[in-house]
Each structure stands twice: as C-alpha cells, then as structure tokens.
Protein backbone atom coordinates (compact mmCIF):
# COMPACT_ATOMS: atom_id res chain seq x y z
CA UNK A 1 0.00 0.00 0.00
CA UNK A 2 2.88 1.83 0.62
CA UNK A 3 3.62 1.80 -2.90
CA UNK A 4 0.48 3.92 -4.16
CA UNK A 5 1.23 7.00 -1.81
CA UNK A 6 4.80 7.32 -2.99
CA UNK A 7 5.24 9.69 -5.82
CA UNK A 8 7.79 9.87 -9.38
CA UNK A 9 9.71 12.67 -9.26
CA UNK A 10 8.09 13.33 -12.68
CA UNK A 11 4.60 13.93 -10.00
CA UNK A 12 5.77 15.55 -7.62
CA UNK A 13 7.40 17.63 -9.97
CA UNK A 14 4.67 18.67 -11.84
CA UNK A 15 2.16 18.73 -8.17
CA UNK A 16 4.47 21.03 -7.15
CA UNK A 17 3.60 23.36 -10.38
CA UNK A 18 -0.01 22.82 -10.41
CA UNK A 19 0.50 24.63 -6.54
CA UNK A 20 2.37 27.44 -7.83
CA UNK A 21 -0.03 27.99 -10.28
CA UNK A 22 -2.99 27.98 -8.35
CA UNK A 23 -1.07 30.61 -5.67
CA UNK A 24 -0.81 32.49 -8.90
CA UNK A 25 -3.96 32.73 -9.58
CA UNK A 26 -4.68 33.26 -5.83
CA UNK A 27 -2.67 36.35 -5.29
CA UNK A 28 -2.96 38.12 -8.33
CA UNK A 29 -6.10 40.29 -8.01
CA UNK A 30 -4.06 41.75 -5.05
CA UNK A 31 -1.47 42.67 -6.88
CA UNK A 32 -2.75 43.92 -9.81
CA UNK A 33 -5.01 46.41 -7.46
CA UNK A 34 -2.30 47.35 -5.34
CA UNK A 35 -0.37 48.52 -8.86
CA UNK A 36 -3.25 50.02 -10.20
CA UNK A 37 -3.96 51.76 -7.14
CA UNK A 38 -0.20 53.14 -7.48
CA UNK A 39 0.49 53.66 -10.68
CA UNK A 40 -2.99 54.30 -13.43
CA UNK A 41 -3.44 52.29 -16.56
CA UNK A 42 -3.89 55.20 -18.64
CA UNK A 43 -5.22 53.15 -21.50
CA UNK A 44 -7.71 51.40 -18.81
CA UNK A 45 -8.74 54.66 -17.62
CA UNK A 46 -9.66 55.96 -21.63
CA UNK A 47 -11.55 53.14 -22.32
CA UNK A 48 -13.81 53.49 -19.42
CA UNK A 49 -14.16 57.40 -19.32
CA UNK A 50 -14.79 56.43 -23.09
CA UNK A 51 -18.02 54.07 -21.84
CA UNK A 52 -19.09 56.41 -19.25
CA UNK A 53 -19.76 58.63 -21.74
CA UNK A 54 -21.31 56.92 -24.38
CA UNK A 55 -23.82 56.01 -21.54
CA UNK A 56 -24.53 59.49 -20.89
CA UNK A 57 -24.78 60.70 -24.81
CA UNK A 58 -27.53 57.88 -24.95
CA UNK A 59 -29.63 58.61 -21.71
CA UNK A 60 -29.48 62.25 -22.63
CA UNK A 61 -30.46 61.51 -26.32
CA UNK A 62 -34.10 60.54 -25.15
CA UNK A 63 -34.46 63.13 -22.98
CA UNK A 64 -36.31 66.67 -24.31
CA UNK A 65 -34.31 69.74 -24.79
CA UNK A 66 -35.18 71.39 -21.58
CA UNK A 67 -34.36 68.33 -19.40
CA UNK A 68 -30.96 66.95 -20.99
CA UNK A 69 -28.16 67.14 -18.28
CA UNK A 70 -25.79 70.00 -18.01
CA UNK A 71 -22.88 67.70 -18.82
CA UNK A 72 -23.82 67.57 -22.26
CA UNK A 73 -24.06 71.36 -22.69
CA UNK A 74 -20.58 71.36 -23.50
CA UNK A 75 -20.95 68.80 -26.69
CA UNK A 76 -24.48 70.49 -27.74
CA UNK A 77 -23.10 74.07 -27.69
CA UNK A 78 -20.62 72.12 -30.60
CA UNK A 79 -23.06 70.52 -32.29
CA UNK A 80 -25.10 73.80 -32.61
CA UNK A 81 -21.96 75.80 -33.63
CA UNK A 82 -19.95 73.74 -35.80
CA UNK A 83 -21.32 75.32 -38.86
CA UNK A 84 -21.34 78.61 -37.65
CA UNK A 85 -18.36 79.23 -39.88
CA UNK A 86 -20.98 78.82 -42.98
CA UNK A 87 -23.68 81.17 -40.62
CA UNK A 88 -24.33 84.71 -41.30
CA UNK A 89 -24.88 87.51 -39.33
CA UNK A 90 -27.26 90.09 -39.77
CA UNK A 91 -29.81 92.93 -38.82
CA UNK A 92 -33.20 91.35 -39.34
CA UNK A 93 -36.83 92.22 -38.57
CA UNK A 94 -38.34 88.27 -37.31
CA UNK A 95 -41.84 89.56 -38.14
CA UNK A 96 -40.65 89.84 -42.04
CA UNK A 97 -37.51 87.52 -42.23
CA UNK A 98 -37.94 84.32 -44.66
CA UNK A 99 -37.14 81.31 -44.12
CA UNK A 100 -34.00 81.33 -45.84
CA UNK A 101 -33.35 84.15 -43.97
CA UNK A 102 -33.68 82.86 -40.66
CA UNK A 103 -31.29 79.45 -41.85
CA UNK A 104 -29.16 81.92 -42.56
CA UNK A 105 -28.27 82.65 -39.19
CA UNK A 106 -27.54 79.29 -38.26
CA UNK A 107 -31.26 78.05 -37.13
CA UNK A 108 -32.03 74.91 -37.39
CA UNK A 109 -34.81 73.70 -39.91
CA UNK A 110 -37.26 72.58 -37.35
CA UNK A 111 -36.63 75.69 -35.16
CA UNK A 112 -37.62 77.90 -38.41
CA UNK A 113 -40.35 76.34 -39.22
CA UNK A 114 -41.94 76.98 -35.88
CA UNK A 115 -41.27 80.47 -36.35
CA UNK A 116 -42.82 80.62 -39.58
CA UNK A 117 -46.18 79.07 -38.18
CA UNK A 118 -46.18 81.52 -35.33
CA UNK A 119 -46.39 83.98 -37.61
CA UNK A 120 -48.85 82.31 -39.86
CA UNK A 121 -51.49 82.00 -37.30
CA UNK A 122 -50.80 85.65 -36.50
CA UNK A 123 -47.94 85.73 -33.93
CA UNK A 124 -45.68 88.81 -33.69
CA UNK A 125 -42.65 89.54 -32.10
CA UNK A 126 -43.01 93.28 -30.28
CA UNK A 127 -39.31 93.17 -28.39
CA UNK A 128 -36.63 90.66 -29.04
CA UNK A 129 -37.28 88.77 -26.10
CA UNK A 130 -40.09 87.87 -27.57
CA UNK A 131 -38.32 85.41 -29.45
CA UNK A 132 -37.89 83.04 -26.52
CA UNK A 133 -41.31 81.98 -26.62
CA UNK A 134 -40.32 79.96 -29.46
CA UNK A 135 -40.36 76.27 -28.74
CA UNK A 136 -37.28 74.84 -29.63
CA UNK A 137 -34.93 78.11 -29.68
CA UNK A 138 -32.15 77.14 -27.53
CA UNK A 139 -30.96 80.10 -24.91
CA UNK A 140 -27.54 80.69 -26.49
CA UNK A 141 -28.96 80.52 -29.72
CA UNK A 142 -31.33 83.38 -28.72
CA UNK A 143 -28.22 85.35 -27.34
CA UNK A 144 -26.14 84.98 -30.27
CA UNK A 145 -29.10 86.35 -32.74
CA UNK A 146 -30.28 89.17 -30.63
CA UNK A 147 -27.95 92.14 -30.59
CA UNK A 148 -28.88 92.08 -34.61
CA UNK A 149 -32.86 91.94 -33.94
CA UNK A 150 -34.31 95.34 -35.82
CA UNK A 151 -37.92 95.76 -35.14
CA UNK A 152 -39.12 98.15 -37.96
CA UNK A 153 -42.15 101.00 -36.55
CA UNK A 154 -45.30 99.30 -37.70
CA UNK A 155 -48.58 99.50 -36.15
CA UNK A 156 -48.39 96.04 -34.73
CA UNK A 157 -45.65 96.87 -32.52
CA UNK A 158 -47.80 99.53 -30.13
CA UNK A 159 -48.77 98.19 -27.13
CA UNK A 160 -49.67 101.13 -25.19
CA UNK A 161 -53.68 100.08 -24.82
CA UNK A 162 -55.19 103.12 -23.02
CA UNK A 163 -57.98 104.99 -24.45
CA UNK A 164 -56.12 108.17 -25.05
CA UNK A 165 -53.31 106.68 -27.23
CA UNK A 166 -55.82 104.49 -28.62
CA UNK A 167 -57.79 107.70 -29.82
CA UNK A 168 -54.34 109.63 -30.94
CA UNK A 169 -53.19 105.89 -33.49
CA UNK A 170 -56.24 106.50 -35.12
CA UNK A 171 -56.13 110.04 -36.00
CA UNK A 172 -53.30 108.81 -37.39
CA UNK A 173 -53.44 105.86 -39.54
CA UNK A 174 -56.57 108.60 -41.03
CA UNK A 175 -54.14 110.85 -41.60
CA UNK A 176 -51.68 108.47 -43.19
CA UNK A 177 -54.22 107.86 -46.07
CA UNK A 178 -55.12 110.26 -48.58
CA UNK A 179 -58.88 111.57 -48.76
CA UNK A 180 -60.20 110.91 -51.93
CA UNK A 181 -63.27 112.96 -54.30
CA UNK A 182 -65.99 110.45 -54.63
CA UNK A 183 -66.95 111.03 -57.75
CA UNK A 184 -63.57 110.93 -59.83
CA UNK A 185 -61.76 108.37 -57.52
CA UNK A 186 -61.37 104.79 -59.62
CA UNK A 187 -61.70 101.60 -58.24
CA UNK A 188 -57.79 101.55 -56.85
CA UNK A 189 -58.58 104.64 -54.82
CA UNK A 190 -61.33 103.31 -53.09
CA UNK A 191 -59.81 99.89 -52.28
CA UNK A 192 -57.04 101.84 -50.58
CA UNK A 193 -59.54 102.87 -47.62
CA UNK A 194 -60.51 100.45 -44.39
CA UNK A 195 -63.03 97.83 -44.79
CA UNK A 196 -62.92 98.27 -49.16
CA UNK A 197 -62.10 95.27 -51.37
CA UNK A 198 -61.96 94.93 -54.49
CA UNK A 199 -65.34 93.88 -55.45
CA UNK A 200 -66.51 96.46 -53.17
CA UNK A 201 -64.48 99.00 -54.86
CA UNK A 202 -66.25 98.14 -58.02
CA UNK A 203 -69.90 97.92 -57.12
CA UNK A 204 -69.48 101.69 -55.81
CA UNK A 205 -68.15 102.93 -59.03
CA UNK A 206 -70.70 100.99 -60.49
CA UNK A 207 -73.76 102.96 -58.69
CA UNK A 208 -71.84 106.18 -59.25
CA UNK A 209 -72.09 105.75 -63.03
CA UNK A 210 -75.59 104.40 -62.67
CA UNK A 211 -76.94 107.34 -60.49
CA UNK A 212 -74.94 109.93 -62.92
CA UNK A 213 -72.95 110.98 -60.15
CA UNK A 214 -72.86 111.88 -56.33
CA UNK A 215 -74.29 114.72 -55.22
CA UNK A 216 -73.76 113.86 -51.48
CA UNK A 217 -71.58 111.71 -49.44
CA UNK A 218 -73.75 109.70 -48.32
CA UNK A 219 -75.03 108.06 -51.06
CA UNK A 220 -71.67 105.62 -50.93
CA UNK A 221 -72.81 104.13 -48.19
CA UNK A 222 -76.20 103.20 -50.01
CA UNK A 223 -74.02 101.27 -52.09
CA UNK A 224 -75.28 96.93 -51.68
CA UNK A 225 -72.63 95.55 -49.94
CA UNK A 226 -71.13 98.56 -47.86
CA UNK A 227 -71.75 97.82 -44.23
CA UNK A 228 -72.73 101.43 -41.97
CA UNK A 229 -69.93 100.84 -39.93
CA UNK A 230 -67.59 100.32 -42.60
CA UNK A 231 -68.84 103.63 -44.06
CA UNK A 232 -68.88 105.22 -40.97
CA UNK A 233 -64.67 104.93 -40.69
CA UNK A 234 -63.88 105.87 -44.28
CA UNK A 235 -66.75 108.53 -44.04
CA UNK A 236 -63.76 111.26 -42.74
CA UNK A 237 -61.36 110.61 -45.82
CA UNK A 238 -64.84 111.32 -48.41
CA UNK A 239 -64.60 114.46 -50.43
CA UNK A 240 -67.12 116.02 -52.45
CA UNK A 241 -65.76 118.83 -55.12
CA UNK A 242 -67.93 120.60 -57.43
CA UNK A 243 -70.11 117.27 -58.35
CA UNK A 244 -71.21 117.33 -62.28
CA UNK A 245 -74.10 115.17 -62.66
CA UNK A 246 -75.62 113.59 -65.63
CA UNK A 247 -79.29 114.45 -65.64
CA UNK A 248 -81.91 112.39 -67.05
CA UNK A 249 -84.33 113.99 -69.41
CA UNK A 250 -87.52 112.95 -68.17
CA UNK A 251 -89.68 113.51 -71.06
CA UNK A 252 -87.61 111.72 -73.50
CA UNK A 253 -85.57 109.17 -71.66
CA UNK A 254 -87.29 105.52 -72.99
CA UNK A 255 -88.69 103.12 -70.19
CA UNK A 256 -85.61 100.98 -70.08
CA UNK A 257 -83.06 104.49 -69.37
CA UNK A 258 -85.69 105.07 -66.39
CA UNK A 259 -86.51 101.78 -65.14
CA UNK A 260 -82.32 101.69 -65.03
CA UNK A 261 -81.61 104.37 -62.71
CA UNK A 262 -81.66 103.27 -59.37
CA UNK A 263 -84.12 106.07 -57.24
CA UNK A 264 -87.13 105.25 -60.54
CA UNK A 265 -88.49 102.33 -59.76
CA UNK A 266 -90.19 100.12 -62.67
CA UNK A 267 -93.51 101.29 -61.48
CA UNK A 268 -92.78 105.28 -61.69
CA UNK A 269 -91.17 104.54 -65.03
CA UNK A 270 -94.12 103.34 -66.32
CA UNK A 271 -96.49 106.32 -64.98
CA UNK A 272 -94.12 108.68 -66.55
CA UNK A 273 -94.12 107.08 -70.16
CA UNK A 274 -98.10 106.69 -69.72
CA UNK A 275 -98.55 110.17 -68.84
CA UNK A 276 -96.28 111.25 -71.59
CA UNK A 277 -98.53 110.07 -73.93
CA UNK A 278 -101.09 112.50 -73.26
CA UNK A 279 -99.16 115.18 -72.15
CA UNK A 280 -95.15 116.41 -71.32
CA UNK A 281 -94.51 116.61 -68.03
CA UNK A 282 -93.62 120.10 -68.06
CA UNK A 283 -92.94 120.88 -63.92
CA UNK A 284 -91.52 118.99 -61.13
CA UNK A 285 -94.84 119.52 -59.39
CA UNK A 286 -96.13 117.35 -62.23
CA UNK A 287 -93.47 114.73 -61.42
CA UNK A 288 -94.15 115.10 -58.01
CA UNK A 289 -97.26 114.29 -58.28
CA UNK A 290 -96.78 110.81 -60.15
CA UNK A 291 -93.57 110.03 -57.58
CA UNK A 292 -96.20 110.33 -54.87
CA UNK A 293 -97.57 107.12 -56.15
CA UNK A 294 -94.96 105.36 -55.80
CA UNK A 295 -92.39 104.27 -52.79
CA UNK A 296 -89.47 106.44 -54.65
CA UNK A 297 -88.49 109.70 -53.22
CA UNK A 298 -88.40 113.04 -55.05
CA UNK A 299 -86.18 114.63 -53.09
CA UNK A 300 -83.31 112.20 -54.01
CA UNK A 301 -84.42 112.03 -57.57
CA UNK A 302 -84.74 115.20 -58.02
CA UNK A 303 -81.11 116.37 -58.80
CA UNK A 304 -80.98 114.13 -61.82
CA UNK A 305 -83.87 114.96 -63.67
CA UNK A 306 -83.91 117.43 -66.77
CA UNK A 307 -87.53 118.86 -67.79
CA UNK A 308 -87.51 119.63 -71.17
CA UNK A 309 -90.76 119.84 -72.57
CA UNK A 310 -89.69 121.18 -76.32
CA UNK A 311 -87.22 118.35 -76.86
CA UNK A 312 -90.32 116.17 -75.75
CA UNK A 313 -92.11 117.67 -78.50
CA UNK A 314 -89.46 117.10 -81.28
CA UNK A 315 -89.96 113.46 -80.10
C-alpha cells in the first residue's frame, strides 16, 4: 500500500507546479489592485471614461431639450456651432424675415419652421425677447441672434392700450391715407380705404355711373354691400368737389333708361311714359305728383332729372 502513496519525481514535480499555479492565480487580483492603485493604466482609464460617456450621450439623447443634463451642454453648444463658420450675421426684422433668412443665421430647420407658423397663425414679435417663446430656440442661440434683432415702426408693434393713445393711433393711420373725391376716384382709390375690397371698390363705381354721379356723401354708403360701420370709418377721408351730374331727361328718356336708374323704380317709369302720352310733363310739381304714387323719393331724384318739354315735342 505503501507503494500507491509514494510519488515519481516526474509527480511531484509537476504537483508542485499545479500549486504554484494555483497561488498564482490566488494572489494576483491583489497585486494587480495594489499597482493600479499606485500607478494608473492610462489606457484602462480611456476606455472606461470612453463608456461612461457613451452612456450618458444615450440617456441624454431621449431626454427633451429642456431636461438633458448640463454635462452635455458642453458637446451640444458644438453641435449647434460647428457650422457657424458657414452662418451669417445680420440685422433682421423676425416679423418679415424668410425662411431662408432665418437658416441663414444658423437656425435649425425645425426651429424655423416653428417660427414661420407663429407667424402664420398671427404671432408677432413686439421686443426681441419675444423670441424666446419659441419652442425649440435654444438660450444661447437666442443670445447669439439678438444684438442684430431690428424691429421696424409698424402699427403692430404699439402696445400702449389706453384709451387716449388708442384715440391719438387712429387720427393717425386717417391721416396716413389720402382723402379721396368720390366722384372721380377709380376703383384703386377706393380699395385703398378700411373695410374696401376689391369687389366692393367696383360695385361703388358701379352705382356712381348708374346714379350719374354723387351729389352727397352719403349716397356711398347706399351702395349693396357697404356695411354702416364700414362707411362710418372711411366717411372722414370722403370728399365732395364741385359734383357734375348727368341728368336724365324725363320727357324723353325711354322706359328701359328710367326703369335703369336706381331712385325710378319700374312702377314710376311706367307712370311717366303713360302720362307722356297724353301730355309732357312740363314741372316737377307734375313729377311730383306721379312720384307720390310710388315708394321712390323726389327729393333724391330730383337732382338728376332734366324737364324739357320742347325736346319732348321734337320726339
């Protein structure tokens, strides 16, 4: 028995390695910490600031703008300015700037297309910091844009709401706009006042050259289609200067020429003809006398009609 617990040297030799070995293995974390502890691994210690922050690009990467740590305002500040080299820098007015315009100075696509909306839906910017209400406009992109923000003098900009500077912008803006003579002004000249379109424009020239003329300012605002209080605000810039109508000869104007102008009605056209078959109407108390059968008024006919009882005859 003796025999089996005796070992070669050969073994023992190689027990005696397999012991070293494993006190190798043993002792080595201890001395690999007590050296690292001493002396860095410089490459160890890039490779894991290297992971670190890969772990921090991607947890900030899902977070929104205003919540993304401050660590990372370092690399988005580069981001941001890395093509500011290709950026320009200029005076602008936001509340006119284009697109192209605003990508110009170095905002991002996104960023300028809010801005565009906001104005769209009627948004206006009345002091540079007014800009920061954009969503998406980083702070020190704000600060590097605003010492060249121009705001031009338009009337959106006043914001001083009390009733006495209320009363003076007014006066103004009148003032700013030329009065015009009713009854030689085209179609361009009226459009130019408040509340007057196009097709406005043109229905009032219209009834001017139906009538014959105006003899008084307020027959614009009979005009279809002109609201009072539209009338009422372009009333002040209204002129009337030496008015030339074209009269209307009532004794030998056919039914159709009456029954067009817009104070005869078809019904005092047709008592006019019918008298003048038996007789001229040769006095306005004549015509009078017919027009008080009728819903028309004399008074506002009455500047456009000529009594002519000779050329009636020639007829």
């Amino acid at each position: 028995m003796n025999a089996y617990l005796r070992f070669s040297k050969k073994e023992l030799a190689g027990l005696l390695l397999f012991i070293i070995v494993i006190l190798l293995f043993a002792v080595q974390p201890f001395i690999h910490t007590t050296a690292n502890h001493k002396r860095p691994d410089a490459a160890s210690g890039a490779a894991f600031s290297k992971i670190i922050s890969t772990f921090e690009a991607a947890e900030n990467h899902d977070k929104p703008d205003e919540m993304r740590s401050s660590s990372n305002t370092y690399s988005y500040s580069k981001r941001v300015y890395a093509s500011s080299t290709k950026s320009t820098l200029f005076k602008f007015d936001p509340n006119t700037l284009d697109a192209a315009g605003w990508l110009q100075l170095g905002l991002r696509e996104r960023t300028v297309q809010t801005i565009i909306r906001y104005r769209n839906k009627g948004g206006r910017f009345r002091k540079p910091d007014d800009l920061q209400k954009i969503y998406g406009l980083h702070r020190d992109e704000f600060e590097r844009i605003k010492p060249y923000v121009v705001l031009s003098t338009l009337p959106y900009q006043v914001v001083d709401a009390t009733p006495a500077f209320s009363a003076a912008r007014k006066t103004f803006m009148r003032s700013a706009l030329q009065p015009i003579d009713i009854n030689t002004a085209d179609t361009t000249a009226y459009k130019a006042l408040y509340g007057i379109g196009s097709r406005l424009a043109a229905r009032i020239v219209h009834y001017r050259e139906k009538l014959g003329g105006f003899y008084n300012i307020g027959q614009v605002g009979e005009t279809y289609g002109v609201p009072d209080s539209t009338f009422q605000k372009i009333k002040p810039l209204l002129l009337l200067k030496n008015p030339e109508l074209r009269k209307l000869n009532i004794n030998t104007a056919s039914y159709e020429e009456l029954n067009a102008h817009p104070y005869i009605s078809s019904k005092l056209a047709y008592l006019v003809v019918k008298h003048r078959k038996i007789a001229p109407i040769a006095s306005t108390e004549a015509l009078q006398a017919l027009v008080a059968q009728t819903n028309d008024v004399f008074e506002k006919l009455e500047p456009y009609i000529q009594l002519n009882a000779t050329e009636a005859l020639k007829h």
